[in-house]
PDB file of N, CA and C in Angstrom:
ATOM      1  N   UNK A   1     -52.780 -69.071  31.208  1.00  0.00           N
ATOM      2  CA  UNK A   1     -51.368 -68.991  30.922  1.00  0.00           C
ATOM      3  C   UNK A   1     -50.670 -68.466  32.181  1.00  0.00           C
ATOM      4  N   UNK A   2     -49.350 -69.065  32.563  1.00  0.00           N
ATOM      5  CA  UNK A   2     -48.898 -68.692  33.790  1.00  0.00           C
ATOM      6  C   UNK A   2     -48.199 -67.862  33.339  1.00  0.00           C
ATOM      7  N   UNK A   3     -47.389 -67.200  34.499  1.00  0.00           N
ATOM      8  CA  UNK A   3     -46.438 -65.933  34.487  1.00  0.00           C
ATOM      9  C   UNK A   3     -45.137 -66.904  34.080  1.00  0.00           C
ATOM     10  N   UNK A   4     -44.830 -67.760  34.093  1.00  0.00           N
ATOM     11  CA  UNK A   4     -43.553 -69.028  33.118  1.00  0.00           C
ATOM     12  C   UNK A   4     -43.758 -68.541  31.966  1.00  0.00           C
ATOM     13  N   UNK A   5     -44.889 -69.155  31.276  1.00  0.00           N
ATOM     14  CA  UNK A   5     -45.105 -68.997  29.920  1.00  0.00           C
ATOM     15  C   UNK A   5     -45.160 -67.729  29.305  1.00  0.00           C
ATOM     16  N   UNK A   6     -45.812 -66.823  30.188  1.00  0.00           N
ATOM     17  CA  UNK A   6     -45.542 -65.544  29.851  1.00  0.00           C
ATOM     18  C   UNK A   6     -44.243 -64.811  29.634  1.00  0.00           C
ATOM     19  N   UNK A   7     -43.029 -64.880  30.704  1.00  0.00           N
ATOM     20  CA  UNK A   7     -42.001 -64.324  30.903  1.00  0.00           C
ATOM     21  C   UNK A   7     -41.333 -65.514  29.282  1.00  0.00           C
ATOM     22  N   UNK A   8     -41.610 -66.884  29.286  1.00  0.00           N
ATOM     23  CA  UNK A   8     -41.166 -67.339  28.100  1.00  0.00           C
ATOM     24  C   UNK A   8     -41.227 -66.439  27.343  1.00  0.00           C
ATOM     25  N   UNK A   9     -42.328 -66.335  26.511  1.00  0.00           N
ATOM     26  CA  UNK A   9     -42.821 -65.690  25.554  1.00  0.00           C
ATOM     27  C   UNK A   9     -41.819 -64.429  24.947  1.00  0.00           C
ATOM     28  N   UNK A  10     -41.919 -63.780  25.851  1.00  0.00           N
ATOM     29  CA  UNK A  10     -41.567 -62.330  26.244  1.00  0.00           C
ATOM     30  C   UNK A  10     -39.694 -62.782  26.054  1.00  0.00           C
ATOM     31  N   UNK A  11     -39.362 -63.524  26.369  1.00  0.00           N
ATOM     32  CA  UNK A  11     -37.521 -64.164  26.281  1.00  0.00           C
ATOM     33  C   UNK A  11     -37.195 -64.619  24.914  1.00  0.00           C
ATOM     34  N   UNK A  12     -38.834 -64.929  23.895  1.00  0.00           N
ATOM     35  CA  UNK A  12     -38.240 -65.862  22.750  1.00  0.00           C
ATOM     36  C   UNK A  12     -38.357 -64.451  22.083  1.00  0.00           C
ATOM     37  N   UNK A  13     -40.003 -63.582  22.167  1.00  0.00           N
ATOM     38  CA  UNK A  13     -39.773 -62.449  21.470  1.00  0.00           C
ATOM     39  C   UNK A  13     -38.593 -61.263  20.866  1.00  0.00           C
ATOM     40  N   UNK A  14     -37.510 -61.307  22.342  1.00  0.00           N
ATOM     41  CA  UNK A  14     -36.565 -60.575  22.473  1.00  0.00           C
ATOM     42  C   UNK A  14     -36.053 -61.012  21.466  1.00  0.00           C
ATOM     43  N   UNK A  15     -35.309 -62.612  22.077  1.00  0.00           N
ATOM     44  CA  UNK A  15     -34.577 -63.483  21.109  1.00  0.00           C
ATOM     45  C   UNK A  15     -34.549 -62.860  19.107  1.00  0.00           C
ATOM     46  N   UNK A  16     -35.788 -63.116  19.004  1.00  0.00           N
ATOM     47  CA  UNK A  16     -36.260 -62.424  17.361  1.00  0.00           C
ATOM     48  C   UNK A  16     -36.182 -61.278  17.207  1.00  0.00           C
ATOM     49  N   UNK A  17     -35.981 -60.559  17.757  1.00  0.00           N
ATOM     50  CA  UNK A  17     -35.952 -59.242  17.453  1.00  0.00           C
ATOM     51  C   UNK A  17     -34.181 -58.697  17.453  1.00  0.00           C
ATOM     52  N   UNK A  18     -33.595 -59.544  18.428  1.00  0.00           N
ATOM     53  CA  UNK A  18     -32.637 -59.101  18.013  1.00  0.00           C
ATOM     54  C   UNK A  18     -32.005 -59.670  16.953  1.00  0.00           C
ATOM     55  N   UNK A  19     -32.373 -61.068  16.862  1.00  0.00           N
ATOM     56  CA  UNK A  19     -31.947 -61.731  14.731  1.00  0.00           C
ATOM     57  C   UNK A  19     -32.276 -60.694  13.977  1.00  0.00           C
ATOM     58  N   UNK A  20     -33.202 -60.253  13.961  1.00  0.00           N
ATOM     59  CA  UNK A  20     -34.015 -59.357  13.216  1.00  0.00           C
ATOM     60  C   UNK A  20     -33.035 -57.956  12.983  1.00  0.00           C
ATOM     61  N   UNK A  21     -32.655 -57.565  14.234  1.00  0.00           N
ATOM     62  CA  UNK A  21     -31.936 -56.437  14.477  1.00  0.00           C
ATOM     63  C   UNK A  21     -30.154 -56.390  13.374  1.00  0.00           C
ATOM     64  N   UNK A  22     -29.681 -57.825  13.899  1.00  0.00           N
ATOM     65  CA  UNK A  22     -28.429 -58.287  13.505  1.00  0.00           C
ATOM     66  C   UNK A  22     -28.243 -58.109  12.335  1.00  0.00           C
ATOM     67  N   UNK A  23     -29.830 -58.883  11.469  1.00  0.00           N
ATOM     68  CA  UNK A  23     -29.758 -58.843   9.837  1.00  0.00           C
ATOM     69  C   UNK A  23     -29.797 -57.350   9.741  1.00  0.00           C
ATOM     70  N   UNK A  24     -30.674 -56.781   9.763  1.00  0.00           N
ATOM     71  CA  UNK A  24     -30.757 -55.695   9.404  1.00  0.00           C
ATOM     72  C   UNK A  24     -29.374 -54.961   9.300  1.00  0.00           C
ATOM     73  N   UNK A  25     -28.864 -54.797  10.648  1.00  0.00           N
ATOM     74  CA  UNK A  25     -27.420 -54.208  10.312  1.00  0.00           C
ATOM     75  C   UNK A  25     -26.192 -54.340   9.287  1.00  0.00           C
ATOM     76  N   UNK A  26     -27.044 -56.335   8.951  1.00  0.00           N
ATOM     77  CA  UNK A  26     -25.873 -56.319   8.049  1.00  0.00           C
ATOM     78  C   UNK A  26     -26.682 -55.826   6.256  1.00  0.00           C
ATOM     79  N   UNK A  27     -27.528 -56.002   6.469  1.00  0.00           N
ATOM     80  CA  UNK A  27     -28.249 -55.301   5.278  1.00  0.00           C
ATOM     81  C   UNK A  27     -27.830 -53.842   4.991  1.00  0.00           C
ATOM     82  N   UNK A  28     -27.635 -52.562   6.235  1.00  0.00           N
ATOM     83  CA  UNK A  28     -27.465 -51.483   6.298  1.00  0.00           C
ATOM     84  C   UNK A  28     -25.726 -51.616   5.668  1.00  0.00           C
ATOM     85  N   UNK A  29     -25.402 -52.130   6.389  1.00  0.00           N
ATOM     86  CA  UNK A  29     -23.871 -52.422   5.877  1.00  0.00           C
ATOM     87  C   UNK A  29     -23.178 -52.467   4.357  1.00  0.00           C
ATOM     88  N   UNK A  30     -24.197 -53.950   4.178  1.00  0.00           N
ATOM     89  CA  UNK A  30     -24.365 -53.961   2.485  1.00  0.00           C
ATOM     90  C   UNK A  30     -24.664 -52.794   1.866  1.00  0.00           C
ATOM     91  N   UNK A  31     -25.899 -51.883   1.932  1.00  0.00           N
ATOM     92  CA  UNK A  31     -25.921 -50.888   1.414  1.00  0.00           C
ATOM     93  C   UNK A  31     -25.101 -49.913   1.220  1.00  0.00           C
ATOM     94  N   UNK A  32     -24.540 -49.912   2.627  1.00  0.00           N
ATOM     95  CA  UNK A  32     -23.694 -48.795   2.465  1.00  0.00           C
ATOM     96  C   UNK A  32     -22.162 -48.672   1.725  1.00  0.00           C
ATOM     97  N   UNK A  33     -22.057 -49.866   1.657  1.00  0.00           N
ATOM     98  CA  UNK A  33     -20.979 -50.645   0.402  1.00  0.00           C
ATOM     99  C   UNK A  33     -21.276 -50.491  -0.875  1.00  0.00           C
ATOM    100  N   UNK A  34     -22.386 -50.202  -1.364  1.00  0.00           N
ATOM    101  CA  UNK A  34     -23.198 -50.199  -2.298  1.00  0.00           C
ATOM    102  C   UNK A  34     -22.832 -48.724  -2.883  1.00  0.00           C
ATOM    103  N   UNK A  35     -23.198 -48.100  -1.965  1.00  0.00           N
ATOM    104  CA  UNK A  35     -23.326 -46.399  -1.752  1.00  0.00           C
ATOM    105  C   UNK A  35     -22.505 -46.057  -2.222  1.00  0.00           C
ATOM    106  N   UNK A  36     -21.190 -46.674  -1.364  1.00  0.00           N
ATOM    107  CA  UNK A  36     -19.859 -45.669  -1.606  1.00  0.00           C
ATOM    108  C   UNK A  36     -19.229 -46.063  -3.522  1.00  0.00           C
ATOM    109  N   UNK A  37     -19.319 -47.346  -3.448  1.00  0.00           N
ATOM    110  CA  UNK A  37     -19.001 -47.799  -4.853  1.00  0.00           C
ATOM    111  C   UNK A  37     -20.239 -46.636  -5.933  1.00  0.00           C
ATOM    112  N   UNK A  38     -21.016 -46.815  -5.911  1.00  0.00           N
ATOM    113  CA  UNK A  38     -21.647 -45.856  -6.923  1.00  0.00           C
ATOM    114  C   UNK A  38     -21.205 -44.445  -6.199  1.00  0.00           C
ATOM    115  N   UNK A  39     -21.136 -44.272  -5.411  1.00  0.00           N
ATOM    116  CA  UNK A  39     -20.589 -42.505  -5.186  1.00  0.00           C
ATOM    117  C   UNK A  39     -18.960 -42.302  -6.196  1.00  0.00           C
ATOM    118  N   UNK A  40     -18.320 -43.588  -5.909  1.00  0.00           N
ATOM    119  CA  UNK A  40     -17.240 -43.249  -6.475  1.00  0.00           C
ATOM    120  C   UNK A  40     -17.153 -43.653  -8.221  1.00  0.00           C
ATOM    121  N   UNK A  41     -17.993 -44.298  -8.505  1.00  0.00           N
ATOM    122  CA  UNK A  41     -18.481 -44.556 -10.410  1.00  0.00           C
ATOM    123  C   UNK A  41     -18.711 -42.950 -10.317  1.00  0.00           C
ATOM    124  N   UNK A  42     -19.566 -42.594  -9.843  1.00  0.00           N
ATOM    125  CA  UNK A  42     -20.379 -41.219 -10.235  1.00  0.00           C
ATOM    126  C   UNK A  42     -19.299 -39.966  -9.875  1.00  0.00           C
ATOM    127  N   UNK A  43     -18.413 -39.874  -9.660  1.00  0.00           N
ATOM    128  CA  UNK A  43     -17.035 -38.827  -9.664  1.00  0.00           C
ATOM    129  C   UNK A  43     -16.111 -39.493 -10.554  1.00  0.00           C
ATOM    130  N   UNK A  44     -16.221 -40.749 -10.972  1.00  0.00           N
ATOM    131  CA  UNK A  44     -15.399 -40.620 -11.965  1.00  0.00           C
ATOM    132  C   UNK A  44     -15.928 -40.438 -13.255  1.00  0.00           C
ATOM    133  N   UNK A  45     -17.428 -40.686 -13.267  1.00  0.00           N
ATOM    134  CA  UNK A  45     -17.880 -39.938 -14.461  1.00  0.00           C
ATOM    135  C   UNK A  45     -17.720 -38.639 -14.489  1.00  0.00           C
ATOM    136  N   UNK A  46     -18.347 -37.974 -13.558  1.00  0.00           N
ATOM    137  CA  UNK A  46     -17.766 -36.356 -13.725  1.00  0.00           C
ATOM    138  C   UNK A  46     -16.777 -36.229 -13.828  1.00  0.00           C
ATOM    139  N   UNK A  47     -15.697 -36.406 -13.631  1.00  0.00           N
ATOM    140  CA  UNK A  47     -14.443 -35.712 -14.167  1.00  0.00           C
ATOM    141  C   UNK A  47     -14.113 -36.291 -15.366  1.00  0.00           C
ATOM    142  N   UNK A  48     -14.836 -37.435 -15.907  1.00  0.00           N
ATOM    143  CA  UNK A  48     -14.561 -37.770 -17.282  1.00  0.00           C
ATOM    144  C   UNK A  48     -15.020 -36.448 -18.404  1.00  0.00           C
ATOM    145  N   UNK A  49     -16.657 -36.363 -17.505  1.00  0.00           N
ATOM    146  CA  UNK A  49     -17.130 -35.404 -18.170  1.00  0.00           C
ATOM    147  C   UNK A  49     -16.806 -34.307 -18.518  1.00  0.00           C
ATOM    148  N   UNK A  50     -16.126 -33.694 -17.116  1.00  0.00           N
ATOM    149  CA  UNK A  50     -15.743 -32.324 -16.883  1.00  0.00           C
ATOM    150  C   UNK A  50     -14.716 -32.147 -17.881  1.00  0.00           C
ATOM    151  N   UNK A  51     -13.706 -33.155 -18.226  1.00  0.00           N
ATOM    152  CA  UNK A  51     -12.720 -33.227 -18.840  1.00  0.00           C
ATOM    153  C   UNK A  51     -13.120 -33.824 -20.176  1.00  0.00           C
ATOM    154  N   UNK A  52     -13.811 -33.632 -20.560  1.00  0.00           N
ATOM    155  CA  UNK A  52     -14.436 -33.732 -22.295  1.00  0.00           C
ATOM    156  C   UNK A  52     -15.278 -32.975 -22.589  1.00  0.00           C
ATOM    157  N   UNK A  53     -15.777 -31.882 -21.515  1.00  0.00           N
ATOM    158  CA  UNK A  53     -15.944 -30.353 -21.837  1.00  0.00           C
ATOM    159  C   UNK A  53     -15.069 -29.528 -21.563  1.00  0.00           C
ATOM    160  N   UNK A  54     -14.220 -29.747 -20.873  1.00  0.00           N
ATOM    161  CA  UNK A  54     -12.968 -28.476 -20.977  1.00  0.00           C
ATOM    162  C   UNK A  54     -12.898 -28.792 -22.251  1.00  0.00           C
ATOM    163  N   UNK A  55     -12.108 -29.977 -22.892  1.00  0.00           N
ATOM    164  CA  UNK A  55     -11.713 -29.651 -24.352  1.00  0.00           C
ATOM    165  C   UNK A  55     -12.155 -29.580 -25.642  1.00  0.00           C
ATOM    166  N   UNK A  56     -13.542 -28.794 -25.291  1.00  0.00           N
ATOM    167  CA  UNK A  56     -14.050 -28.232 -26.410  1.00  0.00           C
ATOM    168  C   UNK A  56     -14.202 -26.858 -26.230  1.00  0.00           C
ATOM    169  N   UNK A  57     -12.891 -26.399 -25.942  1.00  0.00           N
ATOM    170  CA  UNK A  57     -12.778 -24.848 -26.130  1.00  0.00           C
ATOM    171  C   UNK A  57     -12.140 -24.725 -26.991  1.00  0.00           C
ATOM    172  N   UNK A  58     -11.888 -23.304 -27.137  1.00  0.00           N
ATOM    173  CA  UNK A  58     -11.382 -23.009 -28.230  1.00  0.00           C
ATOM    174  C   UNK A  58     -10.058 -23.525 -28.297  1.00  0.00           C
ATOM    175  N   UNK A  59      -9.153 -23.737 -29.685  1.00  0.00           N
ATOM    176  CA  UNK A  59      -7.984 -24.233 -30.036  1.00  0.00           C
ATOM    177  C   UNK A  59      -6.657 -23.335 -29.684  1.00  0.00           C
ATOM    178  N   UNK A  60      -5.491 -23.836 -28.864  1.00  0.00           N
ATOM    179  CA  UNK A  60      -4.988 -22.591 -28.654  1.00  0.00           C
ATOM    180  C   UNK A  60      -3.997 -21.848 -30.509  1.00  0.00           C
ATOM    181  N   UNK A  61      -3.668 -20.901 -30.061  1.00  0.00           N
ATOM    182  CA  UNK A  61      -2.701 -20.343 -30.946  1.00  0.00           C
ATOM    183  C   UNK A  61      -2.247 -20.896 -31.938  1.00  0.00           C
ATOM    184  N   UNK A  62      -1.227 -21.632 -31.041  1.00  0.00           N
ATOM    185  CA  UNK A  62      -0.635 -22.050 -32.262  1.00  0.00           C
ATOM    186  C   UNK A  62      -1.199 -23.670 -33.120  1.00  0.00           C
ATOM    187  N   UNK A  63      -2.416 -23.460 -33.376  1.00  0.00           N
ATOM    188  CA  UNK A  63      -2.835 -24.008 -34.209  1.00  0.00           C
ATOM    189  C   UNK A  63      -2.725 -25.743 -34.357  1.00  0.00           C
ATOM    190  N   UNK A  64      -2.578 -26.075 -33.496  1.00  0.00           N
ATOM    191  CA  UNK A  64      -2.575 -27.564 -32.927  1.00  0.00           C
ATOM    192  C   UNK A  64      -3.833 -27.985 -32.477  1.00  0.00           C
ATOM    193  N   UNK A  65      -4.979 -28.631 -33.308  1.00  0.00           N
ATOM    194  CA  UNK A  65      -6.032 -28.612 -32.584  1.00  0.00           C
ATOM    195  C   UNK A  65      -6.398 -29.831 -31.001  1.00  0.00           C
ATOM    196  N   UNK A  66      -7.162 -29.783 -30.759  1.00  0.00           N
ATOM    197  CA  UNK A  66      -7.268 -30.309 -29.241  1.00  0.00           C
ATOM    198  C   UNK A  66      -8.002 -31.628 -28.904  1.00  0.00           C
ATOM    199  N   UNK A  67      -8.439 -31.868 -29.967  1.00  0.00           N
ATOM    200  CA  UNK A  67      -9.345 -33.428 -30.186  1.00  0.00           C
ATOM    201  C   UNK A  67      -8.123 -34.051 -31.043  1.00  0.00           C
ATOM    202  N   UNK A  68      -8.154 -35.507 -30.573  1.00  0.00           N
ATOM    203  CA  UNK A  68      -7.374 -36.686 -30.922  1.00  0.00           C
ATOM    204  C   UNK A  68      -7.851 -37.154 -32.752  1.00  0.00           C
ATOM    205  N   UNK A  69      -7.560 -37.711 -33.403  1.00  0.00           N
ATOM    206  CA  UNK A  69      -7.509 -37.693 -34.513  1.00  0.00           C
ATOM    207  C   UNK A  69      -8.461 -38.823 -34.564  1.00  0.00           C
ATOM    208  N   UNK A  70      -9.000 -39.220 -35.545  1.00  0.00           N
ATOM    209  CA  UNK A  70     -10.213 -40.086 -35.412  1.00  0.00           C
ATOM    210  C   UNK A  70      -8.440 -41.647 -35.328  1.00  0.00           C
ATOM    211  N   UNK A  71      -9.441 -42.533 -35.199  1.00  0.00           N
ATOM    212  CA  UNK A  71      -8.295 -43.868 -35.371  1.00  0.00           C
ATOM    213  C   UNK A  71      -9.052 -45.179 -36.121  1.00  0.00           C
ATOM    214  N   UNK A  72      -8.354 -46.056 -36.612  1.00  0.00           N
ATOM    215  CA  UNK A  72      -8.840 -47.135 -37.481  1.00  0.00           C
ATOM    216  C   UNK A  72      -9.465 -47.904 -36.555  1.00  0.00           C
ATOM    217  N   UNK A  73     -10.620 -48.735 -36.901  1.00  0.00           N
ATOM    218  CA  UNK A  73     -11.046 -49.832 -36.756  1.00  0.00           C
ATOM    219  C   UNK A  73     -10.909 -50.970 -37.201  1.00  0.00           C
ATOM    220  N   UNK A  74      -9.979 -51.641 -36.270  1.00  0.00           N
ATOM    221  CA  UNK A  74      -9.664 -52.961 -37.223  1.00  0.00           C
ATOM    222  C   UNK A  74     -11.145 -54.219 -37.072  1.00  0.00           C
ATOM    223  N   UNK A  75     -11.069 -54.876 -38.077  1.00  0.00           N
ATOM    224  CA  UNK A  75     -12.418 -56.002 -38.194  1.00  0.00           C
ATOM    225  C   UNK A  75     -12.088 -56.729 -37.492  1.00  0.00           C
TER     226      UNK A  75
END
C-alpha cells in the first residue's frame, strides 16, 4: 500500500467521523429539547401539586369551606 492510499484512507476516515460528529450533535440537540419540555411538564406538576396541598388546610373562619363542590356528570 502506498503513502496515496494511505493518506486516502486517513482523508475518508476523517470524512466519517465528522458525519458521525454532525449527527451526534444533532441528536444532543434533540435531547436537549426533550429535556427542557419534560423539565417544564415536571414544574407544572409541582405547583399543581403544591397547590392541592396548600388547600387542604384548615378552613378559614368564617366558615366557607375550601374545596370546590363536587359537580354533575353529564352522560
Amino acid at each position: 500500500m502506498s503513502i496515496a492510499d494511505r493518506i486516502w484512507d486517513a482523508l475518508a476516515q476523517v470524512i466519517k467521523m465528522n458525519e458521525q460528529a454532525v449527527r451526534l450533535s444533532h441528536q444532543v440537540k434533540d435531547l436537549a429539547s426533550e429535556t427542557r419540555e419534560m423539565d417544564k411538564r415536571l414544574v407544572r406538576l409541582e405547583t399543581m401539586l403544591e397547590l392541592a396541598l396548600a388547600g387542604k388546610g384548615p378552613a378559614p373562619e368564617t366558615g366557607v369551606p375550601r374545596r370546590l363542590p363536587p359537580t354533575k356528570i353529564s352522560d
